[in-house]
Protein backbone atom coordinates (compact mmCIF):
# COMPACT_ATOMS: atom_id res chain seq x y z
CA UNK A 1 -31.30 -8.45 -33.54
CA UNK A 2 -30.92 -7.76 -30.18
CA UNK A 3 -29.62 -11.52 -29.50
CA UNK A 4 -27.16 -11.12 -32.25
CA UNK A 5 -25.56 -7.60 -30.73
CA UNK A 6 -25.51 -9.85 -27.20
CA UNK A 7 -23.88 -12.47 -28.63
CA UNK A 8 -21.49 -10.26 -30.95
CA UNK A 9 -20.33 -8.78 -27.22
CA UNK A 10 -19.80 -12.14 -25.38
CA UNK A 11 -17.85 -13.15 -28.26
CA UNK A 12 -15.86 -9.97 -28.19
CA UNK A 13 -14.75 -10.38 -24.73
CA UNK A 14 -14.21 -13.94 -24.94
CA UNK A 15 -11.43 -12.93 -27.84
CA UNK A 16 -10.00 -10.30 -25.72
CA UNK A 17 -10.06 -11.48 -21.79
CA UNK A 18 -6.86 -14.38 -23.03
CA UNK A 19 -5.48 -11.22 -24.19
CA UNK A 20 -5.68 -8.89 -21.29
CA UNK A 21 -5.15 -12.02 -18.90
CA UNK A 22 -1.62 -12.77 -21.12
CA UNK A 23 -0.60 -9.38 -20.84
CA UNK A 24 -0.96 -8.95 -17.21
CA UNK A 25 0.61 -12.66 -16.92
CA UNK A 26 4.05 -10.46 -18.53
CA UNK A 27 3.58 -7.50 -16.44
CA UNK A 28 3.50 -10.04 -13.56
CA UNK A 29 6.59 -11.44 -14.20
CA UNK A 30 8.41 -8.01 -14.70
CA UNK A 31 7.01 -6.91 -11.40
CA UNK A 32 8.77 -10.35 -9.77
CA UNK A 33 11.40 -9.42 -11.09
CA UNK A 34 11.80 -6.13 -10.64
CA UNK A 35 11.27 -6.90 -7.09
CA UNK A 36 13.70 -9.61 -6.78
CA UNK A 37 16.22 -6.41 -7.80
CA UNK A 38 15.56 -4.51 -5.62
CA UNK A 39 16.37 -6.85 -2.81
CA UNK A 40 19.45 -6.95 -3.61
CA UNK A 41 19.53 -2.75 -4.01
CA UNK A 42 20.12 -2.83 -7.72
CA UNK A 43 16.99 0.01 -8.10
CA UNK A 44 17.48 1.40 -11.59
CA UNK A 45 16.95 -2.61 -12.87
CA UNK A 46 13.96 -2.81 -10.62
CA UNK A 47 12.41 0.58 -12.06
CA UNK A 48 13.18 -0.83 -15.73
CA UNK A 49 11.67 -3.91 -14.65
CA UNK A 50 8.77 -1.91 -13.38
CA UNK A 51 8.40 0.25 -16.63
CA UNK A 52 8.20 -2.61 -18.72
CA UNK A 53 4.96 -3.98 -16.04
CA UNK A 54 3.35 -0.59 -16.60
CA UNK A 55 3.89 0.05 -20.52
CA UNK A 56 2.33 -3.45 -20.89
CA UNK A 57 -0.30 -2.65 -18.72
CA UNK A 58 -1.26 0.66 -17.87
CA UNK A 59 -3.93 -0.29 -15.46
CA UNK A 60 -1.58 -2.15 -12.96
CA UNK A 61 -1.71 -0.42 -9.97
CA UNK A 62 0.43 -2.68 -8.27
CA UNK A 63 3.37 -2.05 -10.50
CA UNK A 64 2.90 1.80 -10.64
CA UNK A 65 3.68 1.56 -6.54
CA UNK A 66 6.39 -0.74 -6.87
CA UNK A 67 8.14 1.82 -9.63
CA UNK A 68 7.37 4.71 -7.31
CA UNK A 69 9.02 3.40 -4.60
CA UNK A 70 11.47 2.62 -7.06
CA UNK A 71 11.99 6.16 -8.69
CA UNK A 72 12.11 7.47 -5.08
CA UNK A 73 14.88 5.46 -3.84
CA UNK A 74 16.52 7.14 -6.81
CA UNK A 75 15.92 10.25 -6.23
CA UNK A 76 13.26 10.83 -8.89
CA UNK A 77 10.63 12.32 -6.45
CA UNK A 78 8.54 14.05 -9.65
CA UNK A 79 8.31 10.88 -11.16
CA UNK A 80 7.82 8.77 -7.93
CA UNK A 81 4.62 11.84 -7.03
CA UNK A 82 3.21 10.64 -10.91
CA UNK A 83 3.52 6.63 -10.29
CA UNK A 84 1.81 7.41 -6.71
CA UNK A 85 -1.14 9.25 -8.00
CA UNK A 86 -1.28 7.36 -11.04
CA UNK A 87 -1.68 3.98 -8.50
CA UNK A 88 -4.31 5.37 -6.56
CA UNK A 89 -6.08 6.69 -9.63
CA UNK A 90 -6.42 3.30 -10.72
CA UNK A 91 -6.97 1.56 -7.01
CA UNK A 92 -8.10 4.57 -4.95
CA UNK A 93 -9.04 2.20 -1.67
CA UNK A 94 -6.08 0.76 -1.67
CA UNK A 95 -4.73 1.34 1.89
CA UNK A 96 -1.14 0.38 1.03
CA UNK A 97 -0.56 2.46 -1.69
CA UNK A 98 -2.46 5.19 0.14
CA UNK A 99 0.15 4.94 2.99
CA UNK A 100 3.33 4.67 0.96
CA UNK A 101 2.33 8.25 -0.92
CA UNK A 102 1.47 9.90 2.64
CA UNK A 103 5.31 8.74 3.73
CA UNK A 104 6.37 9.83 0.66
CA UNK A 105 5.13 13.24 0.71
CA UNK A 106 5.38 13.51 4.15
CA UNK A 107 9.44 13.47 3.31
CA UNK A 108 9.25 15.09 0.64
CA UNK A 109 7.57 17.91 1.66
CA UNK A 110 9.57 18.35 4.87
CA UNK A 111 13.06 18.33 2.64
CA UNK A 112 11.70 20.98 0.42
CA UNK A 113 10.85 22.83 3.55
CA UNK A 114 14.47 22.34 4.57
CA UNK A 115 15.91 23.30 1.39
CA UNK A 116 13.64 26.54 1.27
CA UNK A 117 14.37 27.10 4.78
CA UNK A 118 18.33 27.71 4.36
C-alpha cells in the first residue's frame, strides 16, 4: 500500500512539473518582453506584459519586481508597494528586490512627507 501511495505521488508530479515548467516558460517570455518595452520607455506595455507573467504564474517573483518597478514609473505607487511585498513574500532573501522596495519607499515616503508638509 504504502508503495502504491509513493508511486501514485511520483506519478503525480511527473504529470504536473511539464506543466508548471510550460507555464513559467510563457511567463518568461512576457517578462522579456515586457522588459524589452520598457527600454524603449513604453511602461504601460511593459506592466501588461508583466501582468500577463504574474496571472500565469503567481509565484514569479521576478516578474512581480519587474511590474513594480513598472507601476511605479507610472505613478501607481499602491500597486507598485503590493508587487514589492508580494516579490519578497515569495523570495524574501532576495537582495535585489529587497533594495529596489527600500528605494522605493524611501521616495515614497519622503514625497508624502512633502505633500503633508505644505
Amino acid at each position: 500500500m504504502r508503495k502504491r501511495t509513493w508511486l501514485a505521488a511520483a506519478l503525480a508530479v511527473a504529470l504536473v512539473s511539464p506543466v508548471l515548467a510550460a507555464q513559467r516558460s510563457d511567463a518568461e517570455a512576457y517578462v522579456e518582453f515586457g522588459i524589452e518595452v520598457a527600454l524603449k520607455g513604453l511602461w504601460e506595455q511593459a506592466a501588461n506584459q508583466f501582468e500577463k507573467a504574474v496571472a500565469i504564474d503567481e509565484t514569479y517573483a521576478a516578474a512581480w519586481n519587474d511590474l513594480a518597478i513598472a507601476y511605479e514609473t507610472l505613478g501607481e505607487f499602491d500597486k507598485a508597494r503590493a508587487a514589492y511585498e508580494k516579490a519578497l513574500e515569495l523570495d524574501p532573501g532576495n537582495t535585489f528586490f529587497r533594495d529596489n522596495y527600500d528605494l522605493f519607499r524611501e521616495i515614497y515616503d519622503r514625497q508624502n512627507r512633502r505633500r503633508g508638509g505644505r
